[in-house]
C-alpha atoms as a PDB file:
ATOM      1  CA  UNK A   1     -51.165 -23.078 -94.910  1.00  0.00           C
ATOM      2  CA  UNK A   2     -54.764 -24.020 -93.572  1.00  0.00           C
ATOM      3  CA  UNK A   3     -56.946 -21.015 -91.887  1.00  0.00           C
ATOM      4  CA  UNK A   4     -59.375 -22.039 -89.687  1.00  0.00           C
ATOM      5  CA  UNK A   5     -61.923 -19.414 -88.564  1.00  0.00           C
ATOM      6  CA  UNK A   6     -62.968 -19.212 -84.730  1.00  0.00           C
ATOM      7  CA  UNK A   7     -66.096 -18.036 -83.307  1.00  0.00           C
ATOM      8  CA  UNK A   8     -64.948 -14.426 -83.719  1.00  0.00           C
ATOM      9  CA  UNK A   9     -64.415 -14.271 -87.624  1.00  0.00           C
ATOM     10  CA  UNK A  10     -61.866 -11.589 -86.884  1.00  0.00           C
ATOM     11  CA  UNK A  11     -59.152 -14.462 -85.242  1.00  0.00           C
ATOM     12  CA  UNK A  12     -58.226 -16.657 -86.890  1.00  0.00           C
ATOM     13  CA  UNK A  13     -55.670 -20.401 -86.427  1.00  0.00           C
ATOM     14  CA  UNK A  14     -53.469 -20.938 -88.926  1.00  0.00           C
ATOM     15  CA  UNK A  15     -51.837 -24.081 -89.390  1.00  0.00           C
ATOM     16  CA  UNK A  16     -48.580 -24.252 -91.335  1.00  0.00           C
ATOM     17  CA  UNK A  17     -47.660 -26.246 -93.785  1.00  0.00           C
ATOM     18  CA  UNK A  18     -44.656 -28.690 -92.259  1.00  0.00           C
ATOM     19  CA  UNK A  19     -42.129 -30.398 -94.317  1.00  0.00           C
ATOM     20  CA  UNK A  20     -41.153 -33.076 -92.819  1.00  0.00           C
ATOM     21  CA  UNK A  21     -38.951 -36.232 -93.076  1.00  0.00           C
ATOM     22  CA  UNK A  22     -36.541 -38.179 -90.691  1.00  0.00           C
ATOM     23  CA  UNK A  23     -34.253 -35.472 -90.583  1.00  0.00           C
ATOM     24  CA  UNK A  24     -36.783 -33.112 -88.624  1.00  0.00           C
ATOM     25  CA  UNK A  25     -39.079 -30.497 -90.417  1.00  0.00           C
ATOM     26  CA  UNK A  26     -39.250 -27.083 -92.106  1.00  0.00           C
ATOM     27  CA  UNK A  27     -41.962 -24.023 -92.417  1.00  0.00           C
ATOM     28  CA  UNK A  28     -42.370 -20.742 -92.998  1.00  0.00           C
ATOM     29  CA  UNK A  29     -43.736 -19.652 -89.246  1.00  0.00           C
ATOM     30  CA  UNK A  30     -44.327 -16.088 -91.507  1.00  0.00           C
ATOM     31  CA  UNK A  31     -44.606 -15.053 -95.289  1.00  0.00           C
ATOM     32  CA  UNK A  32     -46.052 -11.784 -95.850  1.00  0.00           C
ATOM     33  CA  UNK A  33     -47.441 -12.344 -99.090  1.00  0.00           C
ATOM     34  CA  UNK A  34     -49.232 -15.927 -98.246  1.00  0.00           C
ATOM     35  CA  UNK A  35     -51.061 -14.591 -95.090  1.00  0.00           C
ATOM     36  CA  UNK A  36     -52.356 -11.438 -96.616  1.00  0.00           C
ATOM     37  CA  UNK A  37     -53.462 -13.860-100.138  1.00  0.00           C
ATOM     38  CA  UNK A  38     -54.526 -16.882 -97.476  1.00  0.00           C
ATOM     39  CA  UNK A  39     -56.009 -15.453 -94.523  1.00  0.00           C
ATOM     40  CA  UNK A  40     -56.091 -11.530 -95.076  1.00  0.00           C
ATOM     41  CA  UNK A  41     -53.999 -10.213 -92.703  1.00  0.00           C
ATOM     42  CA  UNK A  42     -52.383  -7.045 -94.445  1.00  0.00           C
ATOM     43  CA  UNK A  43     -50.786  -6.137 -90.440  1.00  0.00           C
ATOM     44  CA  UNK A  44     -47.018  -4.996 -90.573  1.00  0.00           C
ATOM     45  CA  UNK A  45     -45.250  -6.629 -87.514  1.00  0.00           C
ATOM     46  CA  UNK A  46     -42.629  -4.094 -85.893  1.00  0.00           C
ATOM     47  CA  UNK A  47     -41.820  -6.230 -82.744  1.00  0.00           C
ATOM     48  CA  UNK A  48     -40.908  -9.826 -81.936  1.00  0.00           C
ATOM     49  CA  UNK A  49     -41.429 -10.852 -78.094  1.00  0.00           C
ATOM     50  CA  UNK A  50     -40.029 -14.083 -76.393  1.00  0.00           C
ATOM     51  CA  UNK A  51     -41.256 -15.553 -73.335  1.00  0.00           C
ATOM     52  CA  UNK A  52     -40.434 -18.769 -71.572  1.00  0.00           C
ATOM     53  CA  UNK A  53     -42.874 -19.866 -68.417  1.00  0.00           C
ATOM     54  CA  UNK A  54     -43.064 -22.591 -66.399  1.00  0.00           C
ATOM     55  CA  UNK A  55     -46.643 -24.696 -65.757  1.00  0.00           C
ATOM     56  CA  UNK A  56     -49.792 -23.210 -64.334  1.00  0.00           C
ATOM     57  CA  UNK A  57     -48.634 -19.169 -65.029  1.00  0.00           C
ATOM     58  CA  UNK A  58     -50.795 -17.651 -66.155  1.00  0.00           C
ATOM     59  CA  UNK A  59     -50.500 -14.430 -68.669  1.00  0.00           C
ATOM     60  CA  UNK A  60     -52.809 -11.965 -69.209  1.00  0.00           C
ATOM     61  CA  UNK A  61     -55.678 -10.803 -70.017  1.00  0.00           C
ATOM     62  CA  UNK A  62     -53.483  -7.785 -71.358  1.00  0.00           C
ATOM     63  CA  UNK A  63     -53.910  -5.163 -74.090  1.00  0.00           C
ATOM     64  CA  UNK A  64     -52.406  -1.462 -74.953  1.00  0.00           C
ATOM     65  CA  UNK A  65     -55.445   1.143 -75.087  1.00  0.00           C
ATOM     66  CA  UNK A  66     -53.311   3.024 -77.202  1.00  0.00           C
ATOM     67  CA  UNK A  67     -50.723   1.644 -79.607  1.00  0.00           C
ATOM     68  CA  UNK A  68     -53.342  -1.195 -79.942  1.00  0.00           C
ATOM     69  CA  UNK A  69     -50.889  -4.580 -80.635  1.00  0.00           C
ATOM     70  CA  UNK A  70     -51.909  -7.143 -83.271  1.00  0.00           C
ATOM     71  CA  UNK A  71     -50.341 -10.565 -82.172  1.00  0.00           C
ATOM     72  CA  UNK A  72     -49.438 -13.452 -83.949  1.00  0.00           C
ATOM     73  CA  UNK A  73     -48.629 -16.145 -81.568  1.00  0.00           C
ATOM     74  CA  UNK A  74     -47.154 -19.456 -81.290  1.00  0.00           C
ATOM     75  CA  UNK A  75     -45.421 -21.688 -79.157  1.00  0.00           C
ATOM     76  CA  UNK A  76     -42.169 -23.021 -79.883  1.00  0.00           C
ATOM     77  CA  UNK A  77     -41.775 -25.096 -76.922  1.00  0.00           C
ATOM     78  CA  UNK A  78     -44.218 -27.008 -74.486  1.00  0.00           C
ATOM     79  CA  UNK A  79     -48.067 -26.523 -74.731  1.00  0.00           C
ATOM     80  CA  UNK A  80     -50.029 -23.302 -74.288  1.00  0.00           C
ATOM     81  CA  UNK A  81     -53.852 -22.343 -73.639  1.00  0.00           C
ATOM     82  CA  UNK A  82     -54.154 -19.029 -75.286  1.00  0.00           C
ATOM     83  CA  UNK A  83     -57.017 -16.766 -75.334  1.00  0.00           C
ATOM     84  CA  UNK A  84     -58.589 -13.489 -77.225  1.00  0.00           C
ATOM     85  CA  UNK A  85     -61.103 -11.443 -75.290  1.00  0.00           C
ATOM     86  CA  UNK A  86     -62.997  -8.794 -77.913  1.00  0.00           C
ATOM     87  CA  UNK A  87     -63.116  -5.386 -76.051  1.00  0.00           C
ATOM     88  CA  UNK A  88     -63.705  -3.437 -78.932  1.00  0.00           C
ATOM     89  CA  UNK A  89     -67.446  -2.187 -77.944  1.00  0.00           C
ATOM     90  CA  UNK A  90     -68.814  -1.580 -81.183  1.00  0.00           C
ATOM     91  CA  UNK A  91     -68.078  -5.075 -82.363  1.00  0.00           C
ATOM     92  CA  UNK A  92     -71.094  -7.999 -82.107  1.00  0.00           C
ATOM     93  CA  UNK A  93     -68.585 -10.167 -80.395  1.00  0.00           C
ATOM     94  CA  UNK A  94     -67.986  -7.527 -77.798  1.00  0.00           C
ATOM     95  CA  UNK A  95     -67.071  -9.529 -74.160  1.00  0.00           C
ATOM     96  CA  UNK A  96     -66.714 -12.860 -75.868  1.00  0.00           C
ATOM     97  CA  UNK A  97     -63.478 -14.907 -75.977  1.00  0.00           C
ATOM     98  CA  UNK A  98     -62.024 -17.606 -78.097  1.00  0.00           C
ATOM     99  CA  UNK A  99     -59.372 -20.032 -76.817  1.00  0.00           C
ATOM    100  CA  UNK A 100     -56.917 -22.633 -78.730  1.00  0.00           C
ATOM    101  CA  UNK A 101     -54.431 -25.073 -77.763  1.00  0.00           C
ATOM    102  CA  UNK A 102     -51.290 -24.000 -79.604  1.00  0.00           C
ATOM    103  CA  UNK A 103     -48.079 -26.205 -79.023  1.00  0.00           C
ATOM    104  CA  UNK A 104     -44.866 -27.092 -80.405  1.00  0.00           C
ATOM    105  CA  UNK A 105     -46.051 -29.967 -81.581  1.00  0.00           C
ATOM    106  CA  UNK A 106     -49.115 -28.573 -83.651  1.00  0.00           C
ATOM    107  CA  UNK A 107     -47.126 -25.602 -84.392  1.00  0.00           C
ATOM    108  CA  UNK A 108     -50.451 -23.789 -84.877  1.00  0.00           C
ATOM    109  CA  UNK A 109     -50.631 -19.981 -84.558  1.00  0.00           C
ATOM    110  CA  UNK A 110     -53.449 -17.779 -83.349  1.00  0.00           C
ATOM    111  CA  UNK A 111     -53.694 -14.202 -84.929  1.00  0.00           C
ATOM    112  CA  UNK A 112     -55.071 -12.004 -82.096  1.00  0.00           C
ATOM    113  CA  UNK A 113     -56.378  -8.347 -83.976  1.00  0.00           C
ATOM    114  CA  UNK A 114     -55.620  -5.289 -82.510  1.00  0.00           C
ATOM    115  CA  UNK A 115     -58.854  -4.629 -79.973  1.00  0.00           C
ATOM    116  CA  UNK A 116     -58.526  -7.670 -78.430  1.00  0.00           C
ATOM    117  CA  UNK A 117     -56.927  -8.737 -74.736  1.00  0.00           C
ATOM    118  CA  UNK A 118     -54.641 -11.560 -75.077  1.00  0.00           C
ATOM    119  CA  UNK A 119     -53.598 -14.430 -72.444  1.00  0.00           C
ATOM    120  CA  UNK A 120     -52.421 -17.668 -72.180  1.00  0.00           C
ATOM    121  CA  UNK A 121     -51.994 -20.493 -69.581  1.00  0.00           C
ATOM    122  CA  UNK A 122     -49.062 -22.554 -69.519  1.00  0.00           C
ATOM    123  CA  UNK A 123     -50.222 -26.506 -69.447  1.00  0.00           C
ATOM    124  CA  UNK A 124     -46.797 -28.208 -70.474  1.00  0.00           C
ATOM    125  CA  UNK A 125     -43.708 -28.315 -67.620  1.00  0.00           C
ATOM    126  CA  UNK A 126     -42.412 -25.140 -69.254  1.00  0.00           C
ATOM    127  CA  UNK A 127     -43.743 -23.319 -72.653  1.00  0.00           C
ATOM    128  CA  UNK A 128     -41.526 -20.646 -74.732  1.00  0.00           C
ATOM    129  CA  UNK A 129     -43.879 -18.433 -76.944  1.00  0.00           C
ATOM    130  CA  UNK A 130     -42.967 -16.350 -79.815  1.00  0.00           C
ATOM    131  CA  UNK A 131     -45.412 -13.205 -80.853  1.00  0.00           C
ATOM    132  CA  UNK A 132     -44.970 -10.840 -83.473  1.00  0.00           C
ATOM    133  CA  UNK A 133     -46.643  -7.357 -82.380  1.00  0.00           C
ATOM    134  CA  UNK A 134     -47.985  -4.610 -85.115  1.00  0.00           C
ATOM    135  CA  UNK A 135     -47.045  -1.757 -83.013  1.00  0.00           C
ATOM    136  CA  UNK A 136     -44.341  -1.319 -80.083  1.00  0.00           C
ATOM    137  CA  UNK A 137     -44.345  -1.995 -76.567  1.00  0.00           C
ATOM    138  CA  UNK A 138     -45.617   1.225 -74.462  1.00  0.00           C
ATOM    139  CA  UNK A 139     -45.814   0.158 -70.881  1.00  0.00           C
ATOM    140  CA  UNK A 140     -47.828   3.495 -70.095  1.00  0.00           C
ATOM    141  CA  UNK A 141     -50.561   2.350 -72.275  1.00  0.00           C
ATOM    142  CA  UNK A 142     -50.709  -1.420 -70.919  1.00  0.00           C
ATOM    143  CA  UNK A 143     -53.849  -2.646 -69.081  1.00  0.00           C
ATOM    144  CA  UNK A 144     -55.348  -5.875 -67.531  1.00  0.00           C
ATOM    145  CA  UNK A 145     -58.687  -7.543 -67.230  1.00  0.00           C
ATOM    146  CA  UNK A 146     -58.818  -9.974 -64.183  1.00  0.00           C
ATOM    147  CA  UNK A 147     -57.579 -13.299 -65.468  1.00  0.00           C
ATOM    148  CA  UNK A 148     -60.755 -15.132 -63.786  1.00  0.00           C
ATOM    149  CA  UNK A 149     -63.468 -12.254 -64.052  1.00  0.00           C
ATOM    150  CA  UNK A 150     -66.936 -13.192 -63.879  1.00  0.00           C
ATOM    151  CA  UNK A 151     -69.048 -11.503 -66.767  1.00  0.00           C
ATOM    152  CA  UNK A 152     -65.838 -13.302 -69.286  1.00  0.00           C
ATOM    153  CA  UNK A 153     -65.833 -16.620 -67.220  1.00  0.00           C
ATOM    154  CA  UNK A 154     -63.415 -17.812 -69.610  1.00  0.00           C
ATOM    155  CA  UNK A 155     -63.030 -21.811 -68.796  1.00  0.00           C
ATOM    156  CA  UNK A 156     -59.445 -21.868 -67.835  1.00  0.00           C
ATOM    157  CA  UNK A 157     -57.946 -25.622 -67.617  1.00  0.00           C
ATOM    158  CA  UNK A 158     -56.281 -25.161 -64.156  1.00  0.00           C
ATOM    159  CA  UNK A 159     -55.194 -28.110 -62.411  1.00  0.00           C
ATOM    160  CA  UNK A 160     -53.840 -26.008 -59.818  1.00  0.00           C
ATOM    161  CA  UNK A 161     -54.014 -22.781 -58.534  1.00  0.00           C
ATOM    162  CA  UNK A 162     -52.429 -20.385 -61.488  1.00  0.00           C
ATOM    163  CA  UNK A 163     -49.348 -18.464 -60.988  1.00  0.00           C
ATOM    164  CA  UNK A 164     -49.839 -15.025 -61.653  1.00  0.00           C
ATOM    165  CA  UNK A 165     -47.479 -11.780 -61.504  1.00  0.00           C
ATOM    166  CA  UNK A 166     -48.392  -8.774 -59.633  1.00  0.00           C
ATOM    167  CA  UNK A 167     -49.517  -7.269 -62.306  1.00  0.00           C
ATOM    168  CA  UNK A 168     -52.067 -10.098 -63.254  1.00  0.00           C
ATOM    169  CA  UNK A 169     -53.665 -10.504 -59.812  1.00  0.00           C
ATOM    170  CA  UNK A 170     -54.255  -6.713 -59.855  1.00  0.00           C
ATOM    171  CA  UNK A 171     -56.084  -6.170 -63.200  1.00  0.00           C
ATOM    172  CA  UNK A 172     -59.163  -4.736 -63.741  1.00  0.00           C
ATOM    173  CA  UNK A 173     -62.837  -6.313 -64.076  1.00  0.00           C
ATOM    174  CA  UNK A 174     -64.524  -6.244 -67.169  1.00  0.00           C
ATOM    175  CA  UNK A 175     -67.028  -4.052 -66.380  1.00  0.00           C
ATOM    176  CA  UNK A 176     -64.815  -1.331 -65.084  1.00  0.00           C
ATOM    177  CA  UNK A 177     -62.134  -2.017 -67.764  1.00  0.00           C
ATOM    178  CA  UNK A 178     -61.198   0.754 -70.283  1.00  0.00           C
ATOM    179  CA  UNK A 179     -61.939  -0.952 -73.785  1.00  0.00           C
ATOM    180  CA  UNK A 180     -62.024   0.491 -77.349  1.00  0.00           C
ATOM    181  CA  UNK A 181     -64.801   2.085 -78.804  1.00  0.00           C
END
């Protein structure tokens, strides 16, 4: 597999390596051994999440403030934006985000850290994405940072207004967010 580092040293893209021929292809989406020897994460994954989506939702900016969720994500079907806000205060990247284009064609994977708020935007007609989590879901611990806030002014690639859940239009600004220490 190829690591690629991002602007925040602590995510990181990894890019399988695909065996392919004219029958289709084969990886290993996950080996324990090769990304703690290849890219050092040491995480233990306790949850696998599914979602499918259609074009223009939007996901996120979402995190647990306790039970803090590592995520290693991918998509499996369709085209995704995805993007990893650092909200861990002490950190020097603290408020900046990193985004990557992760389809099922380039069957690249973006490992989000605990600490970090996670989204995605949807640019294909439909996307499915699979994420392993390193601790459970706890829905009384979920919060949101406003998809479109200001002080992040993440560059989103709408082409149309985004479709967001309830949840999403409702979430908090930055600057008023609870974040880690």
């Amino acid at each position: 597999m190829n690591i690629l580092p991002t602007e925040i040293p602590d995510v990181l893209i990894i890019e399988p390596r695909i065996f392919g021929d004219d029958r289709g292809f084969f990886f290993e989406s996950y080996n324990e051994r090769a990304f703690a020897d290849k890219a050092g994460i040491t995480a233990h994954f306790v949850q696998d999440n599914h979602s499918r989506s259609c074009q223009n939702v939007l996901r996120g900016l979402h995190y647990q403030i306790q039970q803090s969720q590592g995520k290693l994500v991918r998509a499996i079907v369709g085209t995704i934006f995805d993007v990893a806000v650092d909200i861990r205060k002490s950190s020097p990247t603290f408020g900046q985000w990193i985004s990557c284009l992760i389809s099922a064609e380039n069957k690249r994977m973006l490992w989000v850290p605990a600490g970090f708020a996670h989204g995605f935007l949807v640019l294909s007609d439909y996307a499915e994405v699979l994420y392993k989590t390193t601790d459970y879901y706890a829905p009384q611990h979920e919060r949101c940072i406003l998809w479109n806030d200001p002080d992040l002014a993440i560059d989103w690639p709408l082409t149309a207004a985004p479709i967001l859940s309830a949840k999403d239009e409702g979430g908090q600004l930055f600057k008023s967010a609870e974040i880690y220490s």
